[in-house]
PDB file of N, CA and C in Angstrom:
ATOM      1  N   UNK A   1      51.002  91.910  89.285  1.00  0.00           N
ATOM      2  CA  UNK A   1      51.635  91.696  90.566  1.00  0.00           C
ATOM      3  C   UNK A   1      52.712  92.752  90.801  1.00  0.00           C
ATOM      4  N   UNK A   2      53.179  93.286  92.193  1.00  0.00           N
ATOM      5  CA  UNK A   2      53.909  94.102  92.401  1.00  0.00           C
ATOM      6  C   UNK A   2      54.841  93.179  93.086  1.00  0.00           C
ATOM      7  N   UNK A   3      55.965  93.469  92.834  1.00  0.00           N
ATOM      8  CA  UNK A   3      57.547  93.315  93.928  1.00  0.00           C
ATOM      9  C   UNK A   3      57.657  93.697  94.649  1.00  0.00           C
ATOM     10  N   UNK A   4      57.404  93.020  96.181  1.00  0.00           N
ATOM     11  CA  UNK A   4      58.139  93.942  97.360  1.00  0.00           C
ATOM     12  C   UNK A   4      59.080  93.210  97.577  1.00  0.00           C
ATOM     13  N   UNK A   5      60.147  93.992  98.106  1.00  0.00           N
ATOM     14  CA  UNK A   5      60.979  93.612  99.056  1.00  0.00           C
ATOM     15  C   UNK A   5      60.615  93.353 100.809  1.00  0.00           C
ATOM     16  N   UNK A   6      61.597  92.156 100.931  1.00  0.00           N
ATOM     17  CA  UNK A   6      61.121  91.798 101.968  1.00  0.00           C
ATOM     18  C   UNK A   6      62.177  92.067 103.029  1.00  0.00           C
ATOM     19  N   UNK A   7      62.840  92.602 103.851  1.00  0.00           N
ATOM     20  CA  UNK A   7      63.980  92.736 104.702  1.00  0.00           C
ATOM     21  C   UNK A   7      63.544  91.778 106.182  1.00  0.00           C
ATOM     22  N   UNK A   8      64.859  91.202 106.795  1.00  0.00           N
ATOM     23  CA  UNK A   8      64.701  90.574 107.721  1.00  0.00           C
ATOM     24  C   UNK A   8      66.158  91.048 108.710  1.00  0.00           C
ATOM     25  N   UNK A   9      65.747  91.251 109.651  1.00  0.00           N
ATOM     26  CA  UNK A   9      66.561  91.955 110.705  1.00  0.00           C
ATOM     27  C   UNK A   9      67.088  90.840 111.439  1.00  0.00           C
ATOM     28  N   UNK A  10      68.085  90.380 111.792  1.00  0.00           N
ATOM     29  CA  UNK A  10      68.618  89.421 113.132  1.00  0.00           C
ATOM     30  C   UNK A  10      69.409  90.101 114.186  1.00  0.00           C
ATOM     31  N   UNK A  11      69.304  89.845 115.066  1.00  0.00           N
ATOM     32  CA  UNK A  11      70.106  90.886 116.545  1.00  0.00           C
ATOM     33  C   UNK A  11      70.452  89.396 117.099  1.00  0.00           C
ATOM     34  N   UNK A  12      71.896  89.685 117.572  1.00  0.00           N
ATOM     35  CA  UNK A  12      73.018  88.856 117.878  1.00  0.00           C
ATOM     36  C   UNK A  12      73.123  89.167 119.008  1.00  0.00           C
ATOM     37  N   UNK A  13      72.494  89.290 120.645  1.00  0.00           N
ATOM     38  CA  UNK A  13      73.476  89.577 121.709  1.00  0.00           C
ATOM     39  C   UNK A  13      75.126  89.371 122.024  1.00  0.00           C
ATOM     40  N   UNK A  14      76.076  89.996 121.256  1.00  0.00           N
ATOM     41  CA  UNK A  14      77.454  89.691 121.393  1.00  0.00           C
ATOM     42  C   UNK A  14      77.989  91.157 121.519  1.00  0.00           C
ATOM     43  N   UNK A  15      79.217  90.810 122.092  1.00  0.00           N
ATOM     44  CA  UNK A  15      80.396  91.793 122.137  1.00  0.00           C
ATOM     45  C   UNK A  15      81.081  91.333 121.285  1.00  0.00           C
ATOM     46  N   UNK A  16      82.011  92.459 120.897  1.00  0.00           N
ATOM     47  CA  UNK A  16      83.626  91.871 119.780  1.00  0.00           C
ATOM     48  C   UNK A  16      84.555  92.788 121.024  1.00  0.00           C
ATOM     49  N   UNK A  17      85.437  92.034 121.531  1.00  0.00           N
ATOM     50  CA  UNK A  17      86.376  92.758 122.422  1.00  0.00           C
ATOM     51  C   UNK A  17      87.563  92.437 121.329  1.00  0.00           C
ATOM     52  N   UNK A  18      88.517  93.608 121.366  1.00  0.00           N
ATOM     53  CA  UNK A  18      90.100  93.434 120.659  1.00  0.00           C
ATOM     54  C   UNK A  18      90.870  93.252 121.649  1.00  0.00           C
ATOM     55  N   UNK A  19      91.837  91.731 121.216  1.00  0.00           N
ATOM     56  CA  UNK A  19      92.820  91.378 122.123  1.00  0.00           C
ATOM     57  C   UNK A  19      94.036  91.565 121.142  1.00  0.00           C
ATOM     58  N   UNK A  20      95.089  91.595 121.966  1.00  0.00           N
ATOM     59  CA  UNK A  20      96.313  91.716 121.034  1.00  0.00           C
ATOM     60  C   UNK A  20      96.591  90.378 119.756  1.00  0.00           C
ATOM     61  N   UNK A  21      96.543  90.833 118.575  1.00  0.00           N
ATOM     62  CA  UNK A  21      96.275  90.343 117.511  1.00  0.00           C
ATOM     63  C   UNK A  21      95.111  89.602 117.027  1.00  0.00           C
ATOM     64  N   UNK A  22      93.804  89.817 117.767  1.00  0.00           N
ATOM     65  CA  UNK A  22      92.686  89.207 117.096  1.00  0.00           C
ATOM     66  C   UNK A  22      91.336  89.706 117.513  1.00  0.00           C
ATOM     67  N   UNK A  23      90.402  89.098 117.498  1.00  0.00           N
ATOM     68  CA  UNK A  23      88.950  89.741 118.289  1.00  0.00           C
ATOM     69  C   UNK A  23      88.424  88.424 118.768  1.00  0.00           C
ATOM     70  N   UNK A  24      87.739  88.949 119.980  1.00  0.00           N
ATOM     71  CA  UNK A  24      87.201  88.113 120.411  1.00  0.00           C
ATOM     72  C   UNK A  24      85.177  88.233 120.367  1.00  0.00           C
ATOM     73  N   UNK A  25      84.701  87.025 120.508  1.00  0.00           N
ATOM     74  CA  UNK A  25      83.114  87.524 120.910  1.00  0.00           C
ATOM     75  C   UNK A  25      82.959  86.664 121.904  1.00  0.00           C
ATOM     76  N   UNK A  26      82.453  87.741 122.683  1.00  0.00           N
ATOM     77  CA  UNK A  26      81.636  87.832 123.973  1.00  0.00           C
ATOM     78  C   UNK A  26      80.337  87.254 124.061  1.00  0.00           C
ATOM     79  N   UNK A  27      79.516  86.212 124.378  1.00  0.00           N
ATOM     80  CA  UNK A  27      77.910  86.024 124.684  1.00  0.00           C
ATOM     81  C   UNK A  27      77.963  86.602 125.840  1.00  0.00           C
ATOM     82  N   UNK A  28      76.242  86.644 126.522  1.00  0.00           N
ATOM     83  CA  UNK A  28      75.901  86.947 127.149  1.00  0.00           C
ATOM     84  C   UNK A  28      75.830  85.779 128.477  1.00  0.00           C
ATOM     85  N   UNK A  29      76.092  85.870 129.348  1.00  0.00           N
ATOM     86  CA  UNK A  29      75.805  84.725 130.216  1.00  0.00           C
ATOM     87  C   UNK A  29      74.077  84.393 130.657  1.00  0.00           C
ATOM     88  N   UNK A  30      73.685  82.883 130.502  1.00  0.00           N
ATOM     89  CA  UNK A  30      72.446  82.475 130.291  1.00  0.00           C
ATOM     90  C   UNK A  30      72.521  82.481 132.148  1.00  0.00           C
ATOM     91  N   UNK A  31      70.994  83.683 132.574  1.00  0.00           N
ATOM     92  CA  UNK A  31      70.716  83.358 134.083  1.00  0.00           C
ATOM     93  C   UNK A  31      69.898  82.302 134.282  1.00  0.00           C
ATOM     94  N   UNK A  32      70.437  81.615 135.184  1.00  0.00           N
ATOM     95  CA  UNK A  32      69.372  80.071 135.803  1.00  0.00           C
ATOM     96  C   UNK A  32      69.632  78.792 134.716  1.00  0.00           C
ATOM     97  N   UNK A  33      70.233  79.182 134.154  1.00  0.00           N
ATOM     98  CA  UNK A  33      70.685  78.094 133.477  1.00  0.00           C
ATOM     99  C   UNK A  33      72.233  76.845 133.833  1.00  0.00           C
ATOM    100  N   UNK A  34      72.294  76.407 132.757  1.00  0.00           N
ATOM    101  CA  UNK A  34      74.095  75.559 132.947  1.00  0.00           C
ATOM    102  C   UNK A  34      74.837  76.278 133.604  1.00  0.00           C
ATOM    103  N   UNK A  35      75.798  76.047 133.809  1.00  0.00           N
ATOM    104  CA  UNK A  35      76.701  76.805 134.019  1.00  0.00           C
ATOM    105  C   UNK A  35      77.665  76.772 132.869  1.00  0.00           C
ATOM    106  N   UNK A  36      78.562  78.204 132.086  1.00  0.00           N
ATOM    107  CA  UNK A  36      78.746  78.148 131.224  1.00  0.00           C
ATOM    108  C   UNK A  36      80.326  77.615 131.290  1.00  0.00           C
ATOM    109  N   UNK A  37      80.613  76.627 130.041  1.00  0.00           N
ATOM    110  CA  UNK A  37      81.864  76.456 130.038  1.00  0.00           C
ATOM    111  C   UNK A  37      82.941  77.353 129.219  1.00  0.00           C
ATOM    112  N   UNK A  38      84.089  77.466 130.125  1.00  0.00           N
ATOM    113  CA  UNK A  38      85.001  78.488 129.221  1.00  0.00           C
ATOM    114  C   UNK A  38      85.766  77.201 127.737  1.00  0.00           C
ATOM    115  N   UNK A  39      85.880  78.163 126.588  1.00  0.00           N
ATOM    116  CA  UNK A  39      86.450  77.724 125.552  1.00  0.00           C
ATOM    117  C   UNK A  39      87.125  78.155 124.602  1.00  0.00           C
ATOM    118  N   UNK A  40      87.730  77.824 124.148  1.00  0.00           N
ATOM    119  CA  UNK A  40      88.959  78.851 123.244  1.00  0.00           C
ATOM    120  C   UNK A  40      87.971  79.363 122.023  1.00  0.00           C
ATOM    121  N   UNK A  41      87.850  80.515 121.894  1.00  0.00           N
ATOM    122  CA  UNK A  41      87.085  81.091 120.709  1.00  0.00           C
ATOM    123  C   UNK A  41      87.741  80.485 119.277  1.00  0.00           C
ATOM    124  N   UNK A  42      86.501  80.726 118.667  1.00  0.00           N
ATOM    125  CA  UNK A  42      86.552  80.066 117.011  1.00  0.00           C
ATOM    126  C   UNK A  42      86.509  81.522 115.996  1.00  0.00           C
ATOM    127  N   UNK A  43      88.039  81.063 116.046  1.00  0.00           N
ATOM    128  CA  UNK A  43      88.680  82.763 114.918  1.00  0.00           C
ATOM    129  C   UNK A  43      87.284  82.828 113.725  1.00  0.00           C
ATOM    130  N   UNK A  44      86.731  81.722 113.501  1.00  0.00           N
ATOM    131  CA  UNK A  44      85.824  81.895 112.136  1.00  0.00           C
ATOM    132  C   UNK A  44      84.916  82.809 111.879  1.00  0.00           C
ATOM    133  N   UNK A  45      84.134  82.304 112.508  1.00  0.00           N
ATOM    134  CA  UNK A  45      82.830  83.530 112.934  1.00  0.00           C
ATOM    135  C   UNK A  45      82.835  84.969 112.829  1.00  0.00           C
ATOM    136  N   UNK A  46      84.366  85.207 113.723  1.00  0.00           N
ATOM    137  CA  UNK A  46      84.897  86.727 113.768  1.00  0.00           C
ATOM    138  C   UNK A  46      85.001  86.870 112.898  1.00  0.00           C
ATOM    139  N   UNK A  47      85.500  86.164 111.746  1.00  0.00           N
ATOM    140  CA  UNK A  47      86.554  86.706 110.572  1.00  0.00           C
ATOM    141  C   UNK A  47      85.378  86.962 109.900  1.00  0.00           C
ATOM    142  N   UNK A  48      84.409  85.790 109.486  1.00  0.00           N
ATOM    143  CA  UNK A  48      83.142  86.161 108.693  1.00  0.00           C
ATOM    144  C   UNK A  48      82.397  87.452 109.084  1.00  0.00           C
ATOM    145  N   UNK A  49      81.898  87.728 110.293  1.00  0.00           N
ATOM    146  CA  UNK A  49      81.404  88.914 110.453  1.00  0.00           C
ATOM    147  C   UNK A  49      81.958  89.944 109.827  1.00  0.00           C
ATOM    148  N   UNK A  50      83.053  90.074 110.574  1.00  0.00           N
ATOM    149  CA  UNK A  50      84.328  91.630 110.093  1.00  0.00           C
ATOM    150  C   UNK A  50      84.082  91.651 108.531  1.00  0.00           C
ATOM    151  N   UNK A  51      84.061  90.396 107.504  1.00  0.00           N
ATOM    152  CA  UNK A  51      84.208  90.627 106.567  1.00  0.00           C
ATOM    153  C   UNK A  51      82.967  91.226 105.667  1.00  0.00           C
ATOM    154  N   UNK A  52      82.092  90.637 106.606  1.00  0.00           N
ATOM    155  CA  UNK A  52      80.157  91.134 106.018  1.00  0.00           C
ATOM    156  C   UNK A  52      80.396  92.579 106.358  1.00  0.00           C
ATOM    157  N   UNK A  53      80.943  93.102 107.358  1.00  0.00           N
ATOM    158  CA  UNK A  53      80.926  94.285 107.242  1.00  0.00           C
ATOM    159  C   UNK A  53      81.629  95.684 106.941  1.00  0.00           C
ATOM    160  N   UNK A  54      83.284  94.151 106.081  1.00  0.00           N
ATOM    161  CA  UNK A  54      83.791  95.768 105.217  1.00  0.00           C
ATOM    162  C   UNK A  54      83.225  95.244 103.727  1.00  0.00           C
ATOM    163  N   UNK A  55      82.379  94.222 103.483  1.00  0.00           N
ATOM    164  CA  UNK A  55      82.081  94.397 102.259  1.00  0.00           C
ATOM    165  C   UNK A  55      80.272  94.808 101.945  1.00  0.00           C
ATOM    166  N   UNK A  56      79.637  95.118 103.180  1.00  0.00           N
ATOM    167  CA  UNK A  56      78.402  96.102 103.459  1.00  0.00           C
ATOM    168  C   UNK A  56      79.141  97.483 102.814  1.00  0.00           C
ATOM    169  N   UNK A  57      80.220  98.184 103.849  1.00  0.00           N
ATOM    170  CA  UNK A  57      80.556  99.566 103.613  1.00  0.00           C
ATOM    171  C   UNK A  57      81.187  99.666 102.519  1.00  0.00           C
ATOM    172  N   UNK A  58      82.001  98.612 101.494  1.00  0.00           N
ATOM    173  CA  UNK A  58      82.440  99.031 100.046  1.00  0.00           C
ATOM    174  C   UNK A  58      80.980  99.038  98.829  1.00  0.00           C
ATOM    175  N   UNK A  59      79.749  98.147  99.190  1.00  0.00           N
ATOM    176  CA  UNK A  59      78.736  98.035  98.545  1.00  0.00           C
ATOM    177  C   UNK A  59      77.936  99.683  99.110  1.00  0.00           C
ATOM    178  N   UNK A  60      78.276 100.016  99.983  1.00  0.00           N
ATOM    179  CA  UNK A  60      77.244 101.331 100.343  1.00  0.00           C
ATOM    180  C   UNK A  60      78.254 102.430  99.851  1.00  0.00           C
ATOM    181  N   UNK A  61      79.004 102.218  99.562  1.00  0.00           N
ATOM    182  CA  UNK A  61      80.298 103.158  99.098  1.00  0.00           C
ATOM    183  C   UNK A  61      80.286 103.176  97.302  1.00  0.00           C
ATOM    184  N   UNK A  62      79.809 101.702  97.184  1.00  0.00           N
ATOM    185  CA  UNK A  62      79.766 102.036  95.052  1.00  0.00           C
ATOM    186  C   UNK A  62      81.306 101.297  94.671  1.00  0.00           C
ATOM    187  N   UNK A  63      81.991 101.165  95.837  1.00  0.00           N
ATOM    188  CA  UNK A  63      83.032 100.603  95.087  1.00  0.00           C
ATOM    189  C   UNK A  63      82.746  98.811  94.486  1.00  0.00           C
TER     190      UNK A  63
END
């Protein structure tokens, strides 16, 4: 038997806008749908992302 690797891609329609002291994400607004309600963003998410991706660039870096 051989080993492949298997890679799986996910695409997120979002923005990250920077507000003074934090980030925000942006969705996309759903056409013909609900109407969307405004809500105070959930710092979490952001923080997890940002962090997948300074610890992507220290793993592609060797550190």
């Amino acid at each position: 038997m051989s080993a492949t690797t298997t890679h799986i891609t996910v695409r997120v329609p979002l923005k990250i806008r920077r507000r003074p002291g934090r980030k925000t994400m942006i969705t996309p607004v759903a056409t013909g749908g609900a109407a969307m309600q405004l809500t105070r963003p959930d710092p979490a998410p952001v923080k997890a992302l940002a962090r997948g991706f300074r610890f992507q660039r220290l793993l592609d870096e060797g550190r």
